[in-house]
Protein backbone atom coordinates (compact mmCIF):
# COMPACT_ATOMS: atom_id res chain seq x y z
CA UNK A 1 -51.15 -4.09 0.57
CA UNK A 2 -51.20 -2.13 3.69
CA UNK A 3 -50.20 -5.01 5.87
CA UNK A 4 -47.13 -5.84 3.60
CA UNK A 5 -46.25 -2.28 3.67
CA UNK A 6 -46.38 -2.84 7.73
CA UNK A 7 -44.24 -5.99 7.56
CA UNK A 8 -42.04 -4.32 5.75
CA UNK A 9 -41.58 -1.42 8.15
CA UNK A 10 -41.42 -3.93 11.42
CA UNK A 11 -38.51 -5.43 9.51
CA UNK A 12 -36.91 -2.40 8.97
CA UNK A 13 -37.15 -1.50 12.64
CA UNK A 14 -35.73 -4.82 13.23
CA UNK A 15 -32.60 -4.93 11.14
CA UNK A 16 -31.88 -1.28 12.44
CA UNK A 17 -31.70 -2.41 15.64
CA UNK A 18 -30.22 -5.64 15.37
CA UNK A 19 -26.25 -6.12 16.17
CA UNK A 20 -25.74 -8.49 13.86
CA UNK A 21 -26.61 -6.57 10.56
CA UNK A 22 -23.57 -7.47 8.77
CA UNK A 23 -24.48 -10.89 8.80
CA UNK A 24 -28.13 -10.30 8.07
CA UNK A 25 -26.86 -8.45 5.32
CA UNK A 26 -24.68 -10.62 4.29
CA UNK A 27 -27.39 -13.67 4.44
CA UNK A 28 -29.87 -11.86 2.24
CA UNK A 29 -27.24 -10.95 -0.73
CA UNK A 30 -25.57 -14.66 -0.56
CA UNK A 31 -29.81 -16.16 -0.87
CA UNK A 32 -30.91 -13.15 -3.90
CA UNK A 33 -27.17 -14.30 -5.51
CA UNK A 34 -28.11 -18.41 -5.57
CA UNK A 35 -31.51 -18.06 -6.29
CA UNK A 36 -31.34 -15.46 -9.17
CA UNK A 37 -28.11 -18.21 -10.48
CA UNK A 38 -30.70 -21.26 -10.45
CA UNK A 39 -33.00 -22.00 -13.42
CA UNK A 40 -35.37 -24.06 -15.16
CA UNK A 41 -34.13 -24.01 -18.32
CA UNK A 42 -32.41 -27.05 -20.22
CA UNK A 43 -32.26 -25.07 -23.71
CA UNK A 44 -33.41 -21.77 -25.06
CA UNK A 45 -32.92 -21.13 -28.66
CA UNK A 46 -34.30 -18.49 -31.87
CA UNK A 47 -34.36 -18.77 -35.04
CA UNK A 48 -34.23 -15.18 -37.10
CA UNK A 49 -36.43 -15.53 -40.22
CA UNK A 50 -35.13 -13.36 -43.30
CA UNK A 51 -37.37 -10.89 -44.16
CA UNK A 52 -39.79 -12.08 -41.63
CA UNK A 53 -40.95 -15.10 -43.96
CA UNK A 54 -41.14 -19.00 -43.11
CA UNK A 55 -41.01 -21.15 -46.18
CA UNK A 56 -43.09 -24.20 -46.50
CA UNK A 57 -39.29 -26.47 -46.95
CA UNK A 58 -37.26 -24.12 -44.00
CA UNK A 59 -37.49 -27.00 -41.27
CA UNK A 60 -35.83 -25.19 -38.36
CA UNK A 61 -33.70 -27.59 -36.20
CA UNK A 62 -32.52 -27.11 -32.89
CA UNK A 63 -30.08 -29.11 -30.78
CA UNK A 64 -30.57 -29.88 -27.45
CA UNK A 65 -27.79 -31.63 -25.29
CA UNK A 66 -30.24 -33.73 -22.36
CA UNK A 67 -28.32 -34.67 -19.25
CA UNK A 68 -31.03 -36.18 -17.25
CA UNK A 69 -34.28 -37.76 -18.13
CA UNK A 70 -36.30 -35.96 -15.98
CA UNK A 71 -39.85 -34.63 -16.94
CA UNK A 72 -39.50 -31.54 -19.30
CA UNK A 73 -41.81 -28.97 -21.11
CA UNK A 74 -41.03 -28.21 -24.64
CA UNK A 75 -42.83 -24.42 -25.88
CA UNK A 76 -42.52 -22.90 -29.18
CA UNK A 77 -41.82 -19.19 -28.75
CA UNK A 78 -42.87 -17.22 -31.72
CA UNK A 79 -42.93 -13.60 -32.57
CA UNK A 80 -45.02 -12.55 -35.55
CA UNK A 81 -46.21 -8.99 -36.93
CA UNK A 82 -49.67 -7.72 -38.11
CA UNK A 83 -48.92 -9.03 -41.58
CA UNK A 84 -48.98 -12.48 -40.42
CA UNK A 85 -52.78 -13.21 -42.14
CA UNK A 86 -54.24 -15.83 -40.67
CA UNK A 87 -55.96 -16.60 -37.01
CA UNK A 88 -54.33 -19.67 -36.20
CA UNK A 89 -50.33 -21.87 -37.30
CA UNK A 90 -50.02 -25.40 -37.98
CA UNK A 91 -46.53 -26.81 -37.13
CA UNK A 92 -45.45 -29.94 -37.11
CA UNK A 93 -42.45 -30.95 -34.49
CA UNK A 94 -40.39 -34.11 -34.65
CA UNK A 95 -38.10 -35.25 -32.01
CA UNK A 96 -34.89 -37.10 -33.15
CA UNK A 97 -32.15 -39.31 -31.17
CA UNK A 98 -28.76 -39.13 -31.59
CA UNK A 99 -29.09 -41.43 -34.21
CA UNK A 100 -31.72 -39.73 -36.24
CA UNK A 101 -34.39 -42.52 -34.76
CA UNK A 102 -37.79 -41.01 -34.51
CA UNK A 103 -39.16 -40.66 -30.80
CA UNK A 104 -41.86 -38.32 -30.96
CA UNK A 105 -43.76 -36.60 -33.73
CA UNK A 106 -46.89 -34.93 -34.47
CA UNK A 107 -49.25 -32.03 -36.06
CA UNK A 108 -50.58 -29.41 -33.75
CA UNK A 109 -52.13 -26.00 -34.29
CA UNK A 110 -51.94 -22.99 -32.54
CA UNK A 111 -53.96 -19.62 -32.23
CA UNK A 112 -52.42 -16.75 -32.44
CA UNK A 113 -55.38 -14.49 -32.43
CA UNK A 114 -58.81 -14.45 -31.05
CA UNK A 115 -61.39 -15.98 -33.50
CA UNK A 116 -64.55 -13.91 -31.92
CA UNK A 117 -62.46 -10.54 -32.07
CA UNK A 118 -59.51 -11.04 -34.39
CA UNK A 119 -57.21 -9.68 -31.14
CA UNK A 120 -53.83 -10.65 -30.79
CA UNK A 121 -53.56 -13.72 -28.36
CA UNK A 122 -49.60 -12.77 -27.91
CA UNK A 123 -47.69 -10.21 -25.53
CA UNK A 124 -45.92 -7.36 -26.06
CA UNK A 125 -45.73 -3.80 -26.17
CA UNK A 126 -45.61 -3.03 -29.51
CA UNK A 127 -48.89 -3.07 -31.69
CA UNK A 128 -46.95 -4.34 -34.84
CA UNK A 129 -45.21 -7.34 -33.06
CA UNK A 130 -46.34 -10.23 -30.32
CA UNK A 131 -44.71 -12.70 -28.84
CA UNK A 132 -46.39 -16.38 -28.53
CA UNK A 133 -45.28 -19.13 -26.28
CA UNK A 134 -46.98 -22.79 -26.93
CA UNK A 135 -46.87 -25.66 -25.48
CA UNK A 136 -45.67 -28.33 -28.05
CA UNK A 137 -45.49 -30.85 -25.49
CA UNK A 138 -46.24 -31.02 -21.87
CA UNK A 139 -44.14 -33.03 -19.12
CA UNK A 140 -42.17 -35.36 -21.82
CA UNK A 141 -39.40 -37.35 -20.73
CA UNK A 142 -36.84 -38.33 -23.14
CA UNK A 143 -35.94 -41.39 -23.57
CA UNK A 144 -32.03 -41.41 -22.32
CA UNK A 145 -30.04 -38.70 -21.86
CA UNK A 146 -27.53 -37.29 -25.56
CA UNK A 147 -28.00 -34.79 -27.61
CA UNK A 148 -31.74 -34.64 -29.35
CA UNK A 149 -32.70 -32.55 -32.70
CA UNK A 150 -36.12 -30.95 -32.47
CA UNK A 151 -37.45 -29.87 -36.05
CA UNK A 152 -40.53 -27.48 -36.33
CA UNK A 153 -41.88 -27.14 -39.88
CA UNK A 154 -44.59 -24.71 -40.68
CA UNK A 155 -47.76 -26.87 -42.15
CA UNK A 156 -49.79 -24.00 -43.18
CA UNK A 157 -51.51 -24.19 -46.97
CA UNK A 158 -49.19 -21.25 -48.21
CA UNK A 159 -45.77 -22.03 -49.07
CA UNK A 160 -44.84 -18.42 -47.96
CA UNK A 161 -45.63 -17.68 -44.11
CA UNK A 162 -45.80 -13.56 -43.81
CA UNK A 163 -45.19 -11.81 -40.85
CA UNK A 164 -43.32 -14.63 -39.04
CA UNK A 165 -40.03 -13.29 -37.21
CA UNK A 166 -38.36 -15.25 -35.26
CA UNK A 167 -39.25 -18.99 -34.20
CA UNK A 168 -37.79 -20.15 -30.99
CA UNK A 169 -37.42 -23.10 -28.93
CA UNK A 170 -37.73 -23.29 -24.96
CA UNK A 171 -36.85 -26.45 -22.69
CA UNK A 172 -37.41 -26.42 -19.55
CA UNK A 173 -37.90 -28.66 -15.79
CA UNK A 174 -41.38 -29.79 -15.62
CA UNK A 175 -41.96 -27.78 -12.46
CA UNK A 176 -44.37 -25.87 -13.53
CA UNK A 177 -46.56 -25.44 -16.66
CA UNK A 178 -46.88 -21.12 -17.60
């Protein structure tokens, strides 16, 4: 820490004595502008669930417009409360073409607290509500590039999920895996 501190002070030192400082200036604002402008993310959408229930027949669908066919990871964000009673969620995701063709499908489950200590397994600052982020799939590639329908469908034993909020959908480059 104490040598970035010192870089940062040499810098400083630097700049202040530099005749060109407008330009510097001007450099660093134009880089912070087009980096904080470029993203990762194909699609990002949430799904509010009424009274904070998922019903065994509410398939959530979410449309995603793919321009490219480049590598992509698909999470499930998901923000429950304390009155969500079990340890783990079984959803099952299918992946639709344009023309309502089956290209991907399966069952997966997820843990959404610890099974040793029954602690939350989400973030977030409040002790009523966390926030989960899965990976449904990892690096997938669709097939061609048009508009794709994800559905997520809770598989759980009770037709009544409690405690379930909100159930969002994140798409993004295949950079890097969080």
């Amino acid at each position: 820490m104490k040598n970035l501190i010192d870089w940062i002070r040499k810098c400083n030192k630097w700049i202040a004595k530099s005749e060109c400082k407008g330009v510097l200036v001007f450099f660093v604002i134009v880089t912070f502008i087009l980096n904080s402008c470029t993203t990762d993310t194909v699609y990002y959408g949430v799904k509010k669930l009424p009274n904070a229930e998922w019903h065994s027949g509410n398939i959530l669908e979410f449309k995603i417009s793919v321009k490219n066919t480049l590598e992509s990871n698909i999470y499930m964000i998901l923000k429950n409360t304390k009155k969500y009673p079990y340890q783990n969620l079984f959803i099952s995701y299918t992946i639709l073409d344009e023309h309502g063709e089956v290209v991907a499908k399966a069952l997966e489950s997820f843990d959404l607290y610890d099974l040793k200590t029954g602690k939350s397994l989400g973030d977030g600052f409040l002790s009523n509500q966390k926030t989960h982020e899965f990976v449904i799939l990892p690096k997938y590639s669709f097939v061609k590039p048009g508009v794709y329908t994800i559905r997520l469908e809770q598989f759980m034993r009770s037709d009544v999920l409690h405690g379930i909020k909100t159930v969002g959908l994140l798409v993004e480059k295949s950079n890097v895996l969080k």
